[in-house]
Protein backbone atom coordinates (compact mmCIF):
# COMPACT_ATOMS: atom_id res chain seq x y z
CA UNK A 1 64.49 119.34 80.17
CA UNK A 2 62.71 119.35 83.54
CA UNK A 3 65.77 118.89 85.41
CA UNK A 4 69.15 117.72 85.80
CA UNK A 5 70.17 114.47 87.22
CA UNK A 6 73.74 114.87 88.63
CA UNK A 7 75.68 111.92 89.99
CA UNK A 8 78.46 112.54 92.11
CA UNK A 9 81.08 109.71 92.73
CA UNK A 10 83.97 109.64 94.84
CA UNK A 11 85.69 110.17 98.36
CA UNK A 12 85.62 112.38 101.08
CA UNK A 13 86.35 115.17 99.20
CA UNK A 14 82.99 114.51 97.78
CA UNK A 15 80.68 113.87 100.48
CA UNK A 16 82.71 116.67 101.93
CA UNK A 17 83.76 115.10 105.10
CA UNK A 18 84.46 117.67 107.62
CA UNK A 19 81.97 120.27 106.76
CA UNK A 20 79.06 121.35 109.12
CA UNK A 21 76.68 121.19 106.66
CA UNK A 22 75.93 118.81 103.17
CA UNK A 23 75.59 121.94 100.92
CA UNK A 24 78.90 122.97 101.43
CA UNK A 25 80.85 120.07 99.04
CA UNK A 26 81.25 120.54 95.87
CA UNK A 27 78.54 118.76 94.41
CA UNK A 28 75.96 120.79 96.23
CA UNK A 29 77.57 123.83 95.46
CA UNK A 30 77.92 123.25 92.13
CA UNK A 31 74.23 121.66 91.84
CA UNK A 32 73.06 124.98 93.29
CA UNK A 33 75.05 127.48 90.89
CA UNK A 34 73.58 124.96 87.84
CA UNK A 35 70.22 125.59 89.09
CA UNK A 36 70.92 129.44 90.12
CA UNK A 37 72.62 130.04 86.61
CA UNK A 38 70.23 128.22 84.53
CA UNK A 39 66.59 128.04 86.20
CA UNK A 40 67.05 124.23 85.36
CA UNK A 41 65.97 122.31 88.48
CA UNK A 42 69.68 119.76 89.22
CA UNK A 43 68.29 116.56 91.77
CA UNK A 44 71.83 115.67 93.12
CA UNK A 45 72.64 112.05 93.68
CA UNK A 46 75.90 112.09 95.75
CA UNK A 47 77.49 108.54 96.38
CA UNK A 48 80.76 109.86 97.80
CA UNK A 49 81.74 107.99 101.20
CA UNK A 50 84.52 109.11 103.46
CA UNK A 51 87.75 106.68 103.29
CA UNK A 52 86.65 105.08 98.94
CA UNK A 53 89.37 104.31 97.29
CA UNK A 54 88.88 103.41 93.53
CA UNK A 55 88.08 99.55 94.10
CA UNK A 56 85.33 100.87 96.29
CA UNK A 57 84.00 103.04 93.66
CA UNK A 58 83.91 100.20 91.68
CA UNK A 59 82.35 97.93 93.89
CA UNK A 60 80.17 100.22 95.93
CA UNK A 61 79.27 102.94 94.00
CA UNK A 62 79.03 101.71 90.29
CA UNK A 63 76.30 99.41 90.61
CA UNK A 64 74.14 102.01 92.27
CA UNK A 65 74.98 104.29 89.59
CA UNK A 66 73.84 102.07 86.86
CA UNK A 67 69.92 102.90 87.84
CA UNK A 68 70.51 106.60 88.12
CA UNK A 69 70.54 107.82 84.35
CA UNK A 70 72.76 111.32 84.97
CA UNK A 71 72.90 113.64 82.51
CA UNK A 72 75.97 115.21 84.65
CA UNK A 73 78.72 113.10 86.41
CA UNK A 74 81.36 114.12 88.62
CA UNK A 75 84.26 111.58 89.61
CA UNK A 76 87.08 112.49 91.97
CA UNK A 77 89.14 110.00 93.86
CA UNK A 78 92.45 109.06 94.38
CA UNK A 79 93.76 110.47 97.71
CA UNK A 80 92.96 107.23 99.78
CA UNK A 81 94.44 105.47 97.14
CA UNK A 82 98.03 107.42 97.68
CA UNK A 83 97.61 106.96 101.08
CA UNK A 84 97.25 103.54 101.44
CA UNK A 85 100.05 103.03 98.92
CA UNK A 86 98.79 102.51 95.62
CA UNK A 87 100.74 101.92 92.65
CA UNK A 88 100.15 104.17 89.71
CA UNK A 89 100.25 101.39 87.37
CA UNK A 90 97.46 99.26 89.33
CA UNK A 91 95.69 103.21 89.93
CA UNK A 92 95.77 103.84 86.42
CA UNK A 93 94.19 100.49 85.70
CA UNK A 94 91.04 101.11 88.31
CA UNK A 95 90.74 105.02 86.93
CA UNK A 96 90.22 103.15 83.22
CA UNK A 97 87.71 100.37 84.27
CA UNK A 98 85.64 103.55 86.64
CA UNK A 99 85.83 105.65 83.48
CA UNK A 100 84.52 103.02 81.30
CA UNK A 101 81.49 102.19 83.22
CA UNK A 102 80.96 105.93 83.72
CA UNK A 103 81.01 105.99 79.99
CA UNK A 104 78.19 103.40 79.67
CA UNK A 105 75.81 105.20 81.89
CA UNK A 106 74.92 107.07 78.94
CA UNK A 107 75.73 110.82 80.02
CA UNK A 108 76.70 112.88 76.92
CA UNK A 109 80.62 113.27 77.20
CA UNK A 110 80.77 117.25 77.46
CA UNK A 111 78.75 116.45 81.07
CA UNK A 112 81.42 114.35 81.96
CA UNK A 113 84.01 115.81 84.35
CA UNK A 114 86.61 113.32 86.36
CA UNK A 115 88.72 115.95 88.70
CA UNK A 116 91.97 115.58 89.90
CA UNK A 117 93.30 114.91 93.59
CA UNK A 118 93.89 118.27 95.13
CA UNK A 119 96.89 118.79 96.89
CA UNK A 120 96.12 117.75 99.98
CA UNK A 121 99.70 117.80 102.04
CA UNK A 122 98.76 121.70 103.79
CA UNK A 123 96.12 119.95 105.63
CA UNK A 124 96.22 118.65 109.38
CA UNK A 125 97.42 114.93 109.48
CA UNK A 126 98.79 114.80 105.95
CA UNK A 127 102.47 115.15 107.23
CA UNK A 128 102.84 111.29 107.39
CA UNK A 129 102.32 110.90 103.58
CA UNK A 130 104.82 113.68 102.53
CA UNK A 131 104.25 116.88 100.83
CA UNK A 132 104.08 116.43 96.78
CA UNK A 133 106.66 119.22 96.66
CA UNK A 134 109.46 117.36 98.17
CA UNK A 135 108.55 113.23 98.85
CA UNK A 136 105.65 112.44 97.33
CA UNK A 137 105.43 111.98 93.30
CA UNK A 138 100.91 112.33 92.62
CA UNK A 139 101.67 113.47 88.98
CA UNK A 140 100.36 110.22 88.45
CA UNK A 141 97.79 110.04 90.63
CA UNK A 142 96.40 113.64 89.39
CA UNK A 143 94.59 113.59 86.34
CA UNK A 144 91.72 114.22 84.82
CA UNK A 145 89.36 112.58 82.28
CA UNK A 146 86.48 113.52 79.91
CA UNK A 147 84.57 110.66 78.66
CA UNK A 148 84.72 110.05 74.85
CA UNK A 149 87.74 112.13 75.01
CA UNK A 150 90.90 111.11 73.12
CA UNK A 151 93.00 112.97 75.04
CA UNK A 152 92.30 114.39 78.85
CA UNK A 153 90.30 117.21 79.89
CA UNK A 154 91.19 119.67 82.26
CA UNK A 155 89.17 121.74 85.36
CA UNK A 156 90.19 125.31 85.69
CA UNK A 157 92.10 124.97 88.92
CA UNK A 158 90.67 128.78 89.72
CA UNK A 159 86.88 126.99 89.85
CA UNK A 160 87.78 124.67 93.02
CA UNK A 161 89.80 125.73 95.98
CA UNK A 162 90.59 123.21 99.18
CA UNK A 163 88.84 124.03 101.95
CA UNK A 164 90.64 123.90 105.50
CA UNK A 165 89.05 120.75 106.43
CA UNK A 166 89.67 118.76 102.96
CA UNK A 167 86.41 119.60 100.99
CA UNK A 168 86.39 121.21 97.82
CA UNK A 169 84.01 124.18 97.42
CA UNK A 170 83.48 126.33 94.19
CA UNK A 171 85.36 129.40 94.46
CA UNK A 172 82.78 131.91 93.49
């Protein structure tokens, strides 16, 4: 293998909206510890856009990711779908249809990683959607998903860490 081809789907978390530079979200940082770790050359396709919500993933982001071939996918959204008042049933019902077609774009399901909605209620302007701890239920809203998998997958929660302005970044 030449390279990697990693897709990245999802939200402002993972375009990293906020940050002063692209290589500080997640998918560049992780693309670059791949490639550090391994010698294995990772060509990062990120389709994250600030503001998705899951029906935009579906409509905007799948079809592009049809043509890319990844042998590595990341998915994470959700937190635009809490705050514009999703239901967890209709949620739930998106999540399966995105990890479906994720599924069909071929990547083996080990390289398959769908992470959860990070808290998000410490950061600036999140007070008007409640903290998680005492208004807001996102137990159904946070999950996570490996494809193939009969039962979910998890992320060790000391990989990622929330960054002050909202972006994820590998803890290293």
């Amino acid at each position: 293998m030449e390279s990697i081809r990693y897709l990245a789907l999802g939200d402002s978390y993972t375009i990293g909206t906020g940050l002063d530079d692209d290589a500080g979200n997640f998918p560049s940082l992780l693309a670059t510890r791949l490639k550090d770790e391994t010698g294995i050359d990772v060509a990062l396709v990120n389709l994250g856009v600030n503001g998705y919500t899951t029906t935009d993933v579906i409509r905007e982001e799948l079809p592009v990711a049809q043509s890319a071939r990844p042998d590595l996918v990341t998915i994470l959204i959700g937190a635009n779908d809490i705050v514009q008042g999703s239901d967890e049933a209709s949620y739930r019902g998106r999540l399966q249809q995105i990890y479906q077609a994720i599924k069909q774009l071929g990547a083996r399901a080990e390289r398959v990683l769908a992470i959860s909605i990070p808290d998000f209620s410490p950061l600036p302007g999140a007070a008007p959607f409640g903290s998680p701890s005492n208004s807001a239920d996102l137990s159904g809203h946070q999950a996570t998903w490996r494809a193939g998998g009969t039962s979910p997958g998890h992320l060790d929660p000391r990989l990622l860490t929330t960054a002050r302005c909202g972006a994820l970044r590998i803890a290293q």
